[in-house]
PDB file of N, CA and C in Angstrom:
ATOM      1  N   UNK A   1     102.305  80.291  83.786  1.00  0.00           N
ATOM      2  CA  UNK A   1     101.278  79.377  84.240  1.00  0.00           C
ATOM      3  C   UNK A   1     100.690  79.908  85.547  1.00  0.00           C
ATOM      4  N   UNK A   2      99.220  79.819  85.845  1.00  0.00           N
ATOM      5  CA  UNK A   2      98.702  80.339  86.873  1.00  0.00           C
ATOM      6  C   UNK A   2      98.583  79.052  88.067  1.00  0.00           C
ATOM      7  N   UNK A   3      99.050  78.988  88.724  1.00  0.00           N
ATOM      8  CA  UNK A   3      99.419  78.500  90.139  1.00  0.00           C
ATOM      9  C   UNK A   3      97.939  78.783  90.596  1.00  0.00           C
ATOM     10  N   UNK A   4      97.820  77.905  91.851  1.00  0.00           N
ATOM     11  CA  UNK A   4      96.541  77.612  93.393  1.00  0.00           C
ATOM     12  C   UNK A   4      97.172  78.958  94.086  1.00  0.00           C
ATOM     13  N   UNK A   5      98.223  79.656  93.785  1.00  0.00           N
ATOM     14  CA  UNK A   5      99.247  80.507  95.139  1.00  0.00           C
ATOM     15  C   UNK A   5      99.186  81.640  94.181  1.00  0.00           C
ATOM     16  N   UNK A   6      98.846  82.203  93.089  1.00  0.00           N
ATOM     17  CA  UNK A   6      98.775  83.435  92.231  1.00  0.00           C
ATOM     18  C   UNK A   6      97.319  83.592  92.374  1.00  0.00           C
ATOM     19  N   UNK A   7      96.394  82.467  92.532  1.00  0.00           N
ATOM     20  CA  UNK A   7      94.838  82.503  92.434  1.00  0.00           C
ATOM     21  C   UNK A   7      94.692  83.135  93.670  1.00  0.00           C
ATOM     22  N   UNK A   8      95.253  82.469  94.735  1.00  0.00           N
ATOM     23  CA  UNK A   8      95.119  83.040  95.869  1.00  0.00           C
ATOM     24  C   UNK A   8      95.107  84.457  95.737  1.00  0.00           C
ATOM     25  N   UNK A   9      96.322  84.733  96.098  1.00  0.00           N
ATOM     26  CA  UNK A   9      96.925  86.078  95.931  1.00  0.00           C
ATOM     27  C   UNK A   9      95.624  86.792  95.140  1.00  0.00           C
ATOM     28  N   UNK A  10      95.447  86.638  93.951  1.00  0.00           N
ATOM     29  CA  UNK A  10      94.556  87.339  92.964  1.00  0.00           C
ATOM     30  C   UNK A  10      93.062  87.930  94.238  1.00  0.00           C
ATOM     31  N   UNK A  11      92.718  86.427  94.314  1.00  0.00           N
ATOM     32  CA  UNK A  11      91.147  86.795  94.988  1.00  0.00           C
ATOM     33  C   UNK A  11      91.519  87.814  95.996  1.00  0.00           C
ATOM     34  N   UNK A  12      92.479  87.381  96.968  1.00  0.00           N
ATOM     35  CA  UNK A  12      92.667  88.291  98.009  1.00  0.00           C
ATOM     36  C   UNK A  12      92.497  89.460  97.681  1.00  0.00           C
ATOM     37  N   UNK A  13      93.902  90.262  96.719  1.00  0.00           N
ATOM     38  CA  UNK A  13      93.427  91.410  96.448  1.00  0.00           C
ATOM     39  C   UNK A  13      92.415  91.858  95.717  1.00  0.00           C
ATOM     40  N   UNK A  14      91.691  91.103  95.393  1.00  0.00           N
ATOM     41  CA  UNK A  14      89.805  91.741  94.739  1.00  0.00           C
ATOM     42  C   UNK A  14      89.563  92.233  95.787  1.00  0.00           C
ATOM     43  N   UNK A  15      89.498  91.138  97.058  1.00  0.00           N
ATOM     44  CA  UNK A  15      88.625  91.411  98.286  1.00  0.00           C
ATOM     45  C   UNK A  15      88.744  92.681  98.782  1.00  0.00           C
ATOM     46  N   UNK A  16      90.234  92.912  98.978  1.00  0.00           N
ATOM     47  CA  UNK A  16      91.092  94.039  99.766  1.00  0.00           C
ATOM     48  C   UNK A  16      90.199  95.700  99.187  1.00  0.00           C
ATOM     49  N   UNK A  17      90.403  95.397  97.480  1.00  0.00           N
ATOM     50  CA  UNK A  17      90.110  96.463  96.888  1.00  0.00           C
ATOM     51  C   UNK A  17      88.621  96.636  97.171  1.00  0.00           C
ATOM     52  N   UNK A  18      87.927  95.525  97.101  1.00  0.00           N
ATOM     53  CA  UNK A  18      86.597  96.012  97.133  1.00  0.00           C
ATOM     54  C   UNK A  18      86.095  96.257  98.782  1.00  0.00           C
ATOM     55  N   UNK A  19      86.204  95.644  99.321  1.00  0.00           N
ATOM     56  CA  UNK A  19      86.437  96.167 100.906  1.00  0.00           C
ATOM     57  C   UNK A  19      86.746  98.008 101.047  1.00  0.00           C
ATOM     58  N   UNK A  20      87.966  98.111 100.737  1.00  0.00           N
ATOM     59  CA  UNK A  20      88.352  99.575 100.401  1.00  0.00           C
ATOM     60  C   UNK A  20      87.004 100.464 100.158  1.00  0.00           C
ATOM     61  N   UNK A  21      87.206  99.929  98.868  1.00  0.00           N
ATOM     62  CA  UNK A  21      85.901 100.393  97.769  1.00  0.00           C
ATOM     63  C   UNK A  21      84.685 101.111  99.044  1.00  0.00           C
ATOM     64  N   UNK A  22      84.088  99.908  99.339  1.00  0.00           N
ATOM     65  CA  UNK A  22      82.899  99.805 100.731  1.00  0.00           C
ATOM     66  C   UNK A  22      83.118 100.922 101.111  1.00  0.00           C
ATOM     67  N   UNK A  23      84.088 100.736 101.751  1.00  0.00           N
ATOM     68  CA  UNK A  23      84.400 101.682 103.454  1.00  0.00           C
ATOM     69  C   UNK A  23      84.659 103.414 102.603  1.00  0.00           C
ATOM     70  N   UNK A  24      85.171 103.738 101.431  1.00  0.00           N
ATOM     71  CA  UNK A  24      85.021 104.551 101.048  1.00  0.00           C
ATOM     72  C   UNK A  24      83.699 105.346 100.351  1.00  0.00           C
ATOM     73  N   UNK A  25      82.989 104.586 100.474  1.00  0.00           N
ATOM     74  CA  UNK A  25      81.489 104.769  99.912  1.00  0.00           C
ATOM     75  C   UNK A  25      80.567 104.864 101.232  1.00  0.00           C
ATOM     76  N   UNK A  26      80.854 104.140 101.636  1.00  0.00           N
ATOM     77  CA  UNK A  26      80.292 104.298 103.177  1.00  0.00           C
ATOM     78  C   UNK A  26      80.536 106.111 103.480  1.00  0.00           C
ATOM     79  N   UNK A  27      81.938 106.225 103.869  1.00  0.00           N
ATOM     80  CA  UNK A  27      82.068 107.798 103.982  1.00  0.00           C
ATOM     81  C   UNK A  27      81.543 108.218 103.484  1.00  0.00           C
ATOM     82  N   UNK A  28      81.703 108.425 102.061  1.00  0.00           N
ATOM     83  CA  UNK A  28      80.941 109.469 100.903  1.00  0.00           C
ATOM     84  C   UNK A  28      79.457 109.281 101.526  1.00  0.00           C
ATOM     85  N   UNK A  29      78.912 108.589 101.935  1.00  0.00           N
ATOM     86  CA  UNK A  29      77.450 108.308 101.798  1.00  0.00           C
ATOM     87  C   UNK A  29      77.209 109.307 103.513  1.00  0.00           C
ATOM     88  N   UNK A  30      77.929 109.313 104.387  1.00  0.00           N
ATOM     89  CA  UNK A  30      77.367 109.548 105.489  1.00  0.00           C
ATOM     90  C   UNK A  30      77.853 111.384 105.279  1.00  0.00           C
ATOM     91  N   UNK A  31      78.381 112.393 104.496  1.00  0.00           N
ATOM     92  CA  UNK A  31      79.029 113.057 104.241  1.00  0.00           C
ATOM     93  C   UNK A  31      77.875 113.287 102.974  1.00  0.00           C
ATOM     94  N   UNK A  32      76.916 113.141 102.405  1.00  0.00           N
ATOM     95  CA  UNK A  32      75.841 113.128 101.636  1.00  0.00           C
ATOM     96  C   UNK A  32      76.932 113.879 100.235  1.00  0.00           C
ATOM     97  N   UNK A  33      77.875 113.218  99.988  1.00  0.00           N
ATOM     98  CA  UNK A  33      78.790 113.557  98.737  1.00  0.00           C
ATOM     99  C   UNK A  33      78.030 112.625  97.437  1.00  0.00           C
ATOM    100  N   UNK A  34      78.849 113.073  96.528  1.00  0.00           N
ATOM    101  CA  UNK A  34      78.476 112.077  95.050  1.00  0.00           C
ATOM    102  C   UNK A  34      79.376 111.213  94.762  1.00  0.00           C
ATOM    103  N   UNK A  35      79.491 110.267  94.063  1.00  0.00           N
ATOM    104  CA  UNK A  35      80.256 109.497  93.485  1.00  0.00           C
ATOM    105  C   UNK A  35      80.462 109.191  91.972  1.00  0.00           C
ATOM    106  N   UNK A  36      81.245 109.372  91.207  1.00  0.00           N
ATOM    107  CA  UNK A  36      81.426 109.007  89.791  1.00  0.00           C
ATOM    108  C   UNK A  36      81.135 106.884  89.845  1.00  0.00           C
ATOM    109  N   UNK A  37      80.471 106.576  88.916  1.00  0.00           N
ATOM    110  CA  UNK A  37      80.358 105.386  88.607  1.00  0.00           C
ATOM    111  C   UNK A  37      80.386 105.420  87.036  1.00  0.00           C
ATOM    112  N   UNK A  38      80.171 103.969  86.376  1.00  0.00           N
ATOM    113  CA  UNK A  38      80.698 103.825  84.936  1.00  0.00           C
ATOM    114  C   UNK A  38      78.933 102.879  84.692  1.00  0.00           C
ATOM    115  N   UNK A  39      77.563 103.541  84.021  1.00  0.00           N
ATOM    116  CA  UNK A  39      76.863 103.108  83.758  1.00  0.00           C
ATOM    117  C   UNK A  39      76.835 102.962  81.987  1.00  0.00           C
ATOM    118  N   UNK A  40      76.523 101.460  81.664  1.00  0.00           N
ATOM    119  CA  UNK A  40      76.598 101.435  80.360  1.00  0.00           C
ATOM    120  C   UNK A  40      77.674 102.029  79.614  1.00  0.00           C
ATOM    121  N   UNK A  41      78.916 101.868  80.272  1.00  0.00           N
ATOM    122  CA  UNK A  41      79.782 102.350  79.857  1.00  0.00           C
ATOM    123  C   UNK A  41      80.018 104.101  79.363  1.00  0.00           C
ATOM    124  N   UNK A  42      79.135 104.745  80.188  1.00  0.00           N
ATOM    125  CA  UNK A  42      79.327 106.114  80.775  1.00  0.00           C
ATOM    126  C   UNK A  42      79.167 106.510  81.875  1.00  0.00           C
ATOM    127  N   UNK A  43      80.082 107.205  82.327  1.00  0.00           N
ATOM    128  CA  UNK A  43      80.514 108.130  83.549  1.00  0.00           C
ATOM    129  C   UNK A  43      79.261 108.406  83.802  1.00  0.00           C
ATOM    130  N   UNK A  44      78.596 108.499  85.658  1.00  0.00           N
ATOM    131  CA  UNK A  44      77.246 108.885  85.704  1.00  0.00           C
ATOM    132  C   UNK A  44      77.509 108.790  87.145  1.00  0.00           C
ATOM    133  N   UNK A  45      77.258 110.808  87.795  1.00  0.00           N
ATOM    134  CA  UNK A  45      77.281 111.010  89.263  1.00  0.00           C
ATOM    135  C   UNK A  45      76.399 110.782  89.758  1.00  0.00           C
ATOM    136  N   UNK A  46      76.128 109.489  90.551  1.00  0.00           N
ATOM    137  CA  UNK A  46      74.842 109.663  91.354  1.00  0.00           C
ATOM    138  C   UNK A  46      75.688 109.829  93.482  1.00  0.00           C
ATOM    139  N   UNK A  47      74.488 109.726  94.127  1.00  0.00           N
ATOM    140  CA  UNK A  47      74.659 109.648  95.258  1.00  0.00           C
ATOM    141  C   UNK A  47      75.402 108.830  95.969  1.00  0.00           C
ATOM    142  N   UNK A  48      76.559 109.098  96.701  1.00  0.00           N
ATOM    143  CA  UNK A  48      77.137 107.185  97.489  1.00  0.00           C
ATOM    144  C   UNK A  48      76.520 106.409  98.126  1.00  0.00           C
ATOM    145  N   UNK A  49      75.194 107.049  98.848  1.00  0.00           N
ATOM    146  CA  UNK A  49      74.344 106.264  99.199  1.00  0.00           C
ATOM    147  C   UNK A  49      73.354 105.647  98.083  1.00  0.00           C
ATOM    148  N   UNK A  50      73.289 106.208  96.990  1.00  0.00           N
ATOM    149  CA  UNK A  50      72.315 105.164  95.932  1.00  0.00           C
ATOM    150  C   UNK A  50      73.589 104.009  95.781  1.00  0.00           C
ATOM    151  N   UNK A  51      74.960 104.608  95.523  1.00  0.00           N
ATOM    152  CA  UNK A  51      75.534 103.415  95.235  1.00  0.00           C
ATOM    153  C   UNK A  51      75.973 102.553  96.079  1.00  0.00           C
ATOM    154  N   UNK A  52      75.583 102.747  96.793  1.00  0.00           N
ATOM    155  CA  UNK A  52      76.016 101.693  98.378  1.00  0.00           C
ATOM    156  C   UNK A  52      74.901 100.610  98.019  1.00  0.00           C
ATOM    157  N   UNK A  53      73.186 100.913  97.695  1.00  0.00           N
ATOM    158  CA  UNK A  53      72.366 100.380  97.353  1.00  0.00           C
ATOM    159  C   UNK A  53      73.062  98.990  96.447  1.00  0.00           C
ATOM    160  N   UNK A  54      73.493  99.741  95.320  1.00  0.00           N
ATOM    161  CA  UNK A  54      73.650  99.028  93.959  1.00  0.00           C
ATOM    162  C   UNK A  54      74.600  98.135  94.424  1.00  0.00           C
ATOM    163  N   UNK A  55      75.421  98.222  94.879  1.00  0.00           N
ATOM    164  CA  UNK A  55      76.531  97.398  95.484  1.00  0.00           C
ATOM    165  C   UNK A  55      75.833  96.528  96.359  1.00  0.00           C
ATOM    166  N   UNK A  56      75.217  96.534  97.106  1.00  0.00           N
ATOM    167  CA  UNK A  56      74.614  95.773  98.441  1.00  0.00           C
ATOM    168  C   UNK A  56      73.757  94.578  97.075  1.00  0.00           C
ATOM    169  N   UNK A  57      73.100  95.175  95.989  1.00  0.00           N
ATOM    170  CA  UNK A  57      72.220  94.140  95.134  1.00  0.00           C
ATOM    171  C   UNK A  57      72.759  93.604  94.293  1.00  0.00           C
ATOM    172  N   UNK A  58      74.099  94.168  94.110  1.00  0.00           N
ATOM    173  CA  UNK A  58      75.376  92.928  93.196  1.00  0.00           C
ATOM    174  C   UNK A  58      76.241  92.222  93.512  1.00  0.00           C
TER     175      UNK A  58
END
């Protein structure tokens, strides 16, 4: 059974990961590197700064 205290827990670590996520894209982006992403359910290198974009509009 899912508990108010597993939900917790749950969201938190979304946050944690996607936070992460950020701050690692951030680098990539200032370091003008690429990033693997999953478009339409294929692998597709674009820029970390385009995907910093895409992230900022989702």
């Amino acid at each position: 059974m899912v508990t108010k205290e597993t939900l917790r827990i749950a969201f938190r670590a979304k946050e944690c990961l996607r936070k992460a996520v950020r701050e690692e894209l951030k680098r990539k982006a200032l370091l003008g590197q690429y990033v693997i992403i999953n478009r339409n359910g294929k692998a597709c290198r674009v820029l970390a700064k385009e995907a910093l974009k895409i992230t900022k509009a989702g």
